[in-house]
Protein backbone atom coordinates (compact mmCIF):
# COMPACT_ATOMS: atom_id res chain seq x y z
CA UNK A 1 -55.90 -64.10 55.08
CA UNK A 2 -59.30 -63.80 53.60
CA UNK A 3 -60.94 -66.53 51.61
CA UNK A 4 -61.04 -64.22 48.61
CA UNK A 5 -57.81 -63.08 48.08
CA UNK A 6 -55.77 -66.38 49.61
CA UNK A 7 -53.82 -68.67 47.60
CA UNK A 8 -56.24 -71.36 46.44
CA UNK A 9 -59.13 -69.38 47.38
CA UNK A 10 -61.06 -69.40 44.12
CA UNK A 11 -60.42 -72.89 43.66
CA UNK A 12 -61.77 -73.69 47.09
CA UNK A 13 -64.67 -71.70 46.58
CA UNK A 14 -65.15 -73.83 43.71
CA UNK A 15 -64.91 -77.21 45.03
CA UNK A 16 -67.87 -76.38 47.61
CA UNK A 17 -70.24 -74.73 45.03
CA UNK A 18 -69.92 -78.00 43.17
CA UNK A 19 -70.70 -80.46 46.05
CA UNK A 20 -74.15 -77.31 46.43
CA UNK A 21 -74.98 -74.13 48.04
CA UNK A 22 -74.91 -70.29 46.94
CA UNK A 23 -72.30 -68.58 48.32
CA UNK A 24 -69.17 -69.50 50.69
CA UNK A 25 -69.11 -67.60 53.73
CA UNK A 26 -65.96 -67.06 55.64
CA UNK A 27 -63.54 -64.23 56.97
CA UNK A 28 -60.77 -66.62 57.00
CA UNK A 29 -58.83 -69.11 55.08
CA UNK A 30 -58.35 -71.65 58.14
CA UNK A 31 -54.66 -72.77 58.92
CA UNK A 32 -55.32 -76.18 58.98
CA UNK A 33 -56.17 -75.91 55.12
CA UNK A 34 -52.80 -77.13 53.44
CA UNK A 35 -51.59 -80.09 51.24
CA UNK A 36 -51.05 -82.79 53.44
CA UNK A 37 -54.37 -83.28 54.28
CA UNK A 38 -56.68 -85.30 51.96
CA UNK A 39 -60.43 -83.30 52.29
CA UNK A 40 -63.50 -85.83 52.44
CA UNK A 41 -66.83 -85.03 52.35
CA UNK A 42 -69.66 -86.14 54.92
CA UNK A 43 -73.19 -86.32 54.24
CA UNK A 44 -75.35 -84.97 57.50
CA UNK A 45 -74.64 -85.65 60.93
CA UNK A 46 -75.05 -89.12 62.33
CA UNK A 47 -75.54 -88.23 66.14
CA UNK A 48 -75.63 -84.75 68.11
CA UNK A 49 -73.82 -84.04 71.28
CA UNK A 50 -75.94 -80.20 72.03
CA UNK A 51 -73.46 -77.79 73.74
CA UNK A 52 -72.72 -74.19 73.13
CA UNK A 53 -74.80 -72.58 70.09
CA UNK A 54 -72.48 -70.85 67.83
CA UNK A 55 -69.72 -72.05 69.59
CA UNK A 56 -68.51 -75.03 67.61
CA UNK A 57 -64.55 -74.57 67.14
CA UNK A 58 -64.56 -74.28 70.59
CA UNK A 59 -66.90 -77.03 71.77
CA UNK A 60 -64.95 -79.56 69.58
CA UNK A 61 -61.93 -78.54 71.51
CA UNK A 62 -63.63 -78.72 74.98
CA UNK A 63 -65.17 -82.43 73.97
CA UNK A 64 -61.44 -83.67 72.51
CA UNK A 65 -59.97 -82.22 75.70
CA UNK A 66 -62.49 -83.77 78.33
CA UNK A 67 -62.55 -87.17 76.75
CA UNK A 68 -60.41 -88.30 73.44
CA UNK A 69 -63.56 -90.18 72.44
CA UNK A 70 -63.60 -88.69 69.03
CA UNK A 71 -61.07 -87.19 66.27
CA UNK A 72 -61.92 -83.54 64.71
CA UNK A 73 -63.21 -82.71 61.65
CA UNK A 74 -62.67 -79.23 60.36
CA UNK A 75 -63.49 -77.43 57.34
CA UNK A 76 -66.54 -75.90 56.35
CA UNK A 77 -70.56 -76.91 56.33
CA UNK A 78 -73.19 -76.55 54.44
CA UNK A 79 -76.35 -75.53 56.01
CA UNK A 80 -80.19 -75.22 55.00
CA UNK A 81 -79.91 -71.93 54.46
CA UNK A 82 -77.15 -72.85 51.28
CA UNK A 83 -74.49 -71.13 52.58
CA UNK A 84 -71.12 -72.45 53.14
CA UNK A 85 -69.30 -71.33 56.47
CA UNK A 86 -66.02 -72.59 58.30
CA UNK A 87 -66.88 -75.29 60.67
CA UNK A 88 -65.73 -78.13 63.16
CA UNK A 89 -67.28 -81.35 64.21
CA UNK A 90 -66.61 -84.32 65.72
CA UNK A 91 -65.75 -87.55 64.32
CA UNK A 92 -66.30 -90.90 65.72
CA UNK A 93 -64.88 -93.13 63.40
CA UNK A 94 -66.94 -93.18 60.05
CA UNK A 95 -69.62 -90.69 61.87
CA UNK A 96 -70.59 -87.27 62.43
CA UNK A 97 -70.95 -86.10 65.66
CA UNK A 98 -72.22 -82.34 65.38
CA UNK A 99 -72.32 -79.99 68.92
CA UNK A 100 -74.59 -77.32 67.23
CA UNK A 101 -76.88 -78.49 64.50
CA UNK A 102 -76.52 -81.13 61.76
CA UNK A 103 -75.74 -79.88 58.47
CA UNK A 104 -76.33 -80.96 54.95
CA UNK A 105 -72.51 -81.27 54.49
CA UNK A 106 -69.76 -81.59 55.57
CA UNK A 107 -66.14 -80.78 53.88
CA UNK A 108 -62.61 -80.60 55.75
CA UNK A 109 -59.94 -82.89 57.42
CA UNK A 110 -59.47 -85.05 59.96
CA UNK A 111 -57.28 -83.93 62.53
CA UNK A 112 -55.88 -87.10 64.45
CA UNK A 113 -53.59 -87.61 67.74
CA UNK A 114 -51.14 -84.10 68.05
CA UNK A 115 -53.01 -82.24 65.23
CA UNK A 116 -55.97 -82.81 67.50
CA UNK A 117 -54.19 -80.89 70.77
CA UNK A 118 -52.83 -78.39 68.36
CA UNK A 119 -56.50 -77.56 67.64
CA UNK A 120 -57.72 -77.71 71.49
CA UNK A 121 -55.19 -75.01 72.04
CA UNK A 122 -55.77 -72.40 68.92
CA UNK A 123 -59.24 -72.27 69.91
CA UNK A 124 -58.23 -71.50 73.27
CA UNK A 125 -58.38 -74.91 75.16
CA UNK A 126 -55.79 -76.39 77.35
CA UNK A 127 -55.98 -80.39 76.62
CA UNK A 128 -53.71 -82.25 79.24
């Protein structure tokens, strides 16, 4: 389902370009996006934990699954470039904890507990 034909989609796309940026970039409307979760919206990212460039869906999932320090953001960021993309990030409590590079914004959900596993295994990570 792409972002500009999904159910919602325009209205999304509108919600970002409010909170800034250009232009909303992303193939996919993600399937964590649905009612029951209440999006927030987080300014910058309060600490950095580098892994794999490019890679960040994944290297939430490989951080939840080695230590269940930190509950999962997902959603989308907005970077310096003022383009809006689908994202994930780490979340230690109130804080941001980015694995590529900290963004002006942040807008998604917090994934807690099971919805956190669930995650670790769409993006391909078993978490034991």
């Amino acid at each position: 389902m792409t972002l500009d034909n999904s159910p919602g989609a325009n209205e999304l796309e509108q919600t970002l370009l409010r909170l800034g940026g250009s232009r909303v970039v992303s193939p996919e409307l993600p399937s964590w996006f649905s009612p029951r979760h209440a999006p927030a919206v987080w300014y910058g990212a309060d600490r950095t934990q580098p892994m794999a460039r490019g890679e960040a869906h994944r290297n939430v999932g490989v951080h939840y699954a080695q230590t269940r320090a930190c509950d999962i953001g997902v959603g989308f960021a907005l970077d310096d470039d003022v383009l809006w993309q689908s994202h994930a990030w780490l979340l230690d409590g109130p804080h941001v904890v980015e694995t590529t590079y900290s963004r002006r914004l942040y807008w998604g959900v917090r994934l807690t507990g099971t919805e956190c596993r669930d995650y670790c295994y769409s993006v391909g990570v078993i978490c034991k």
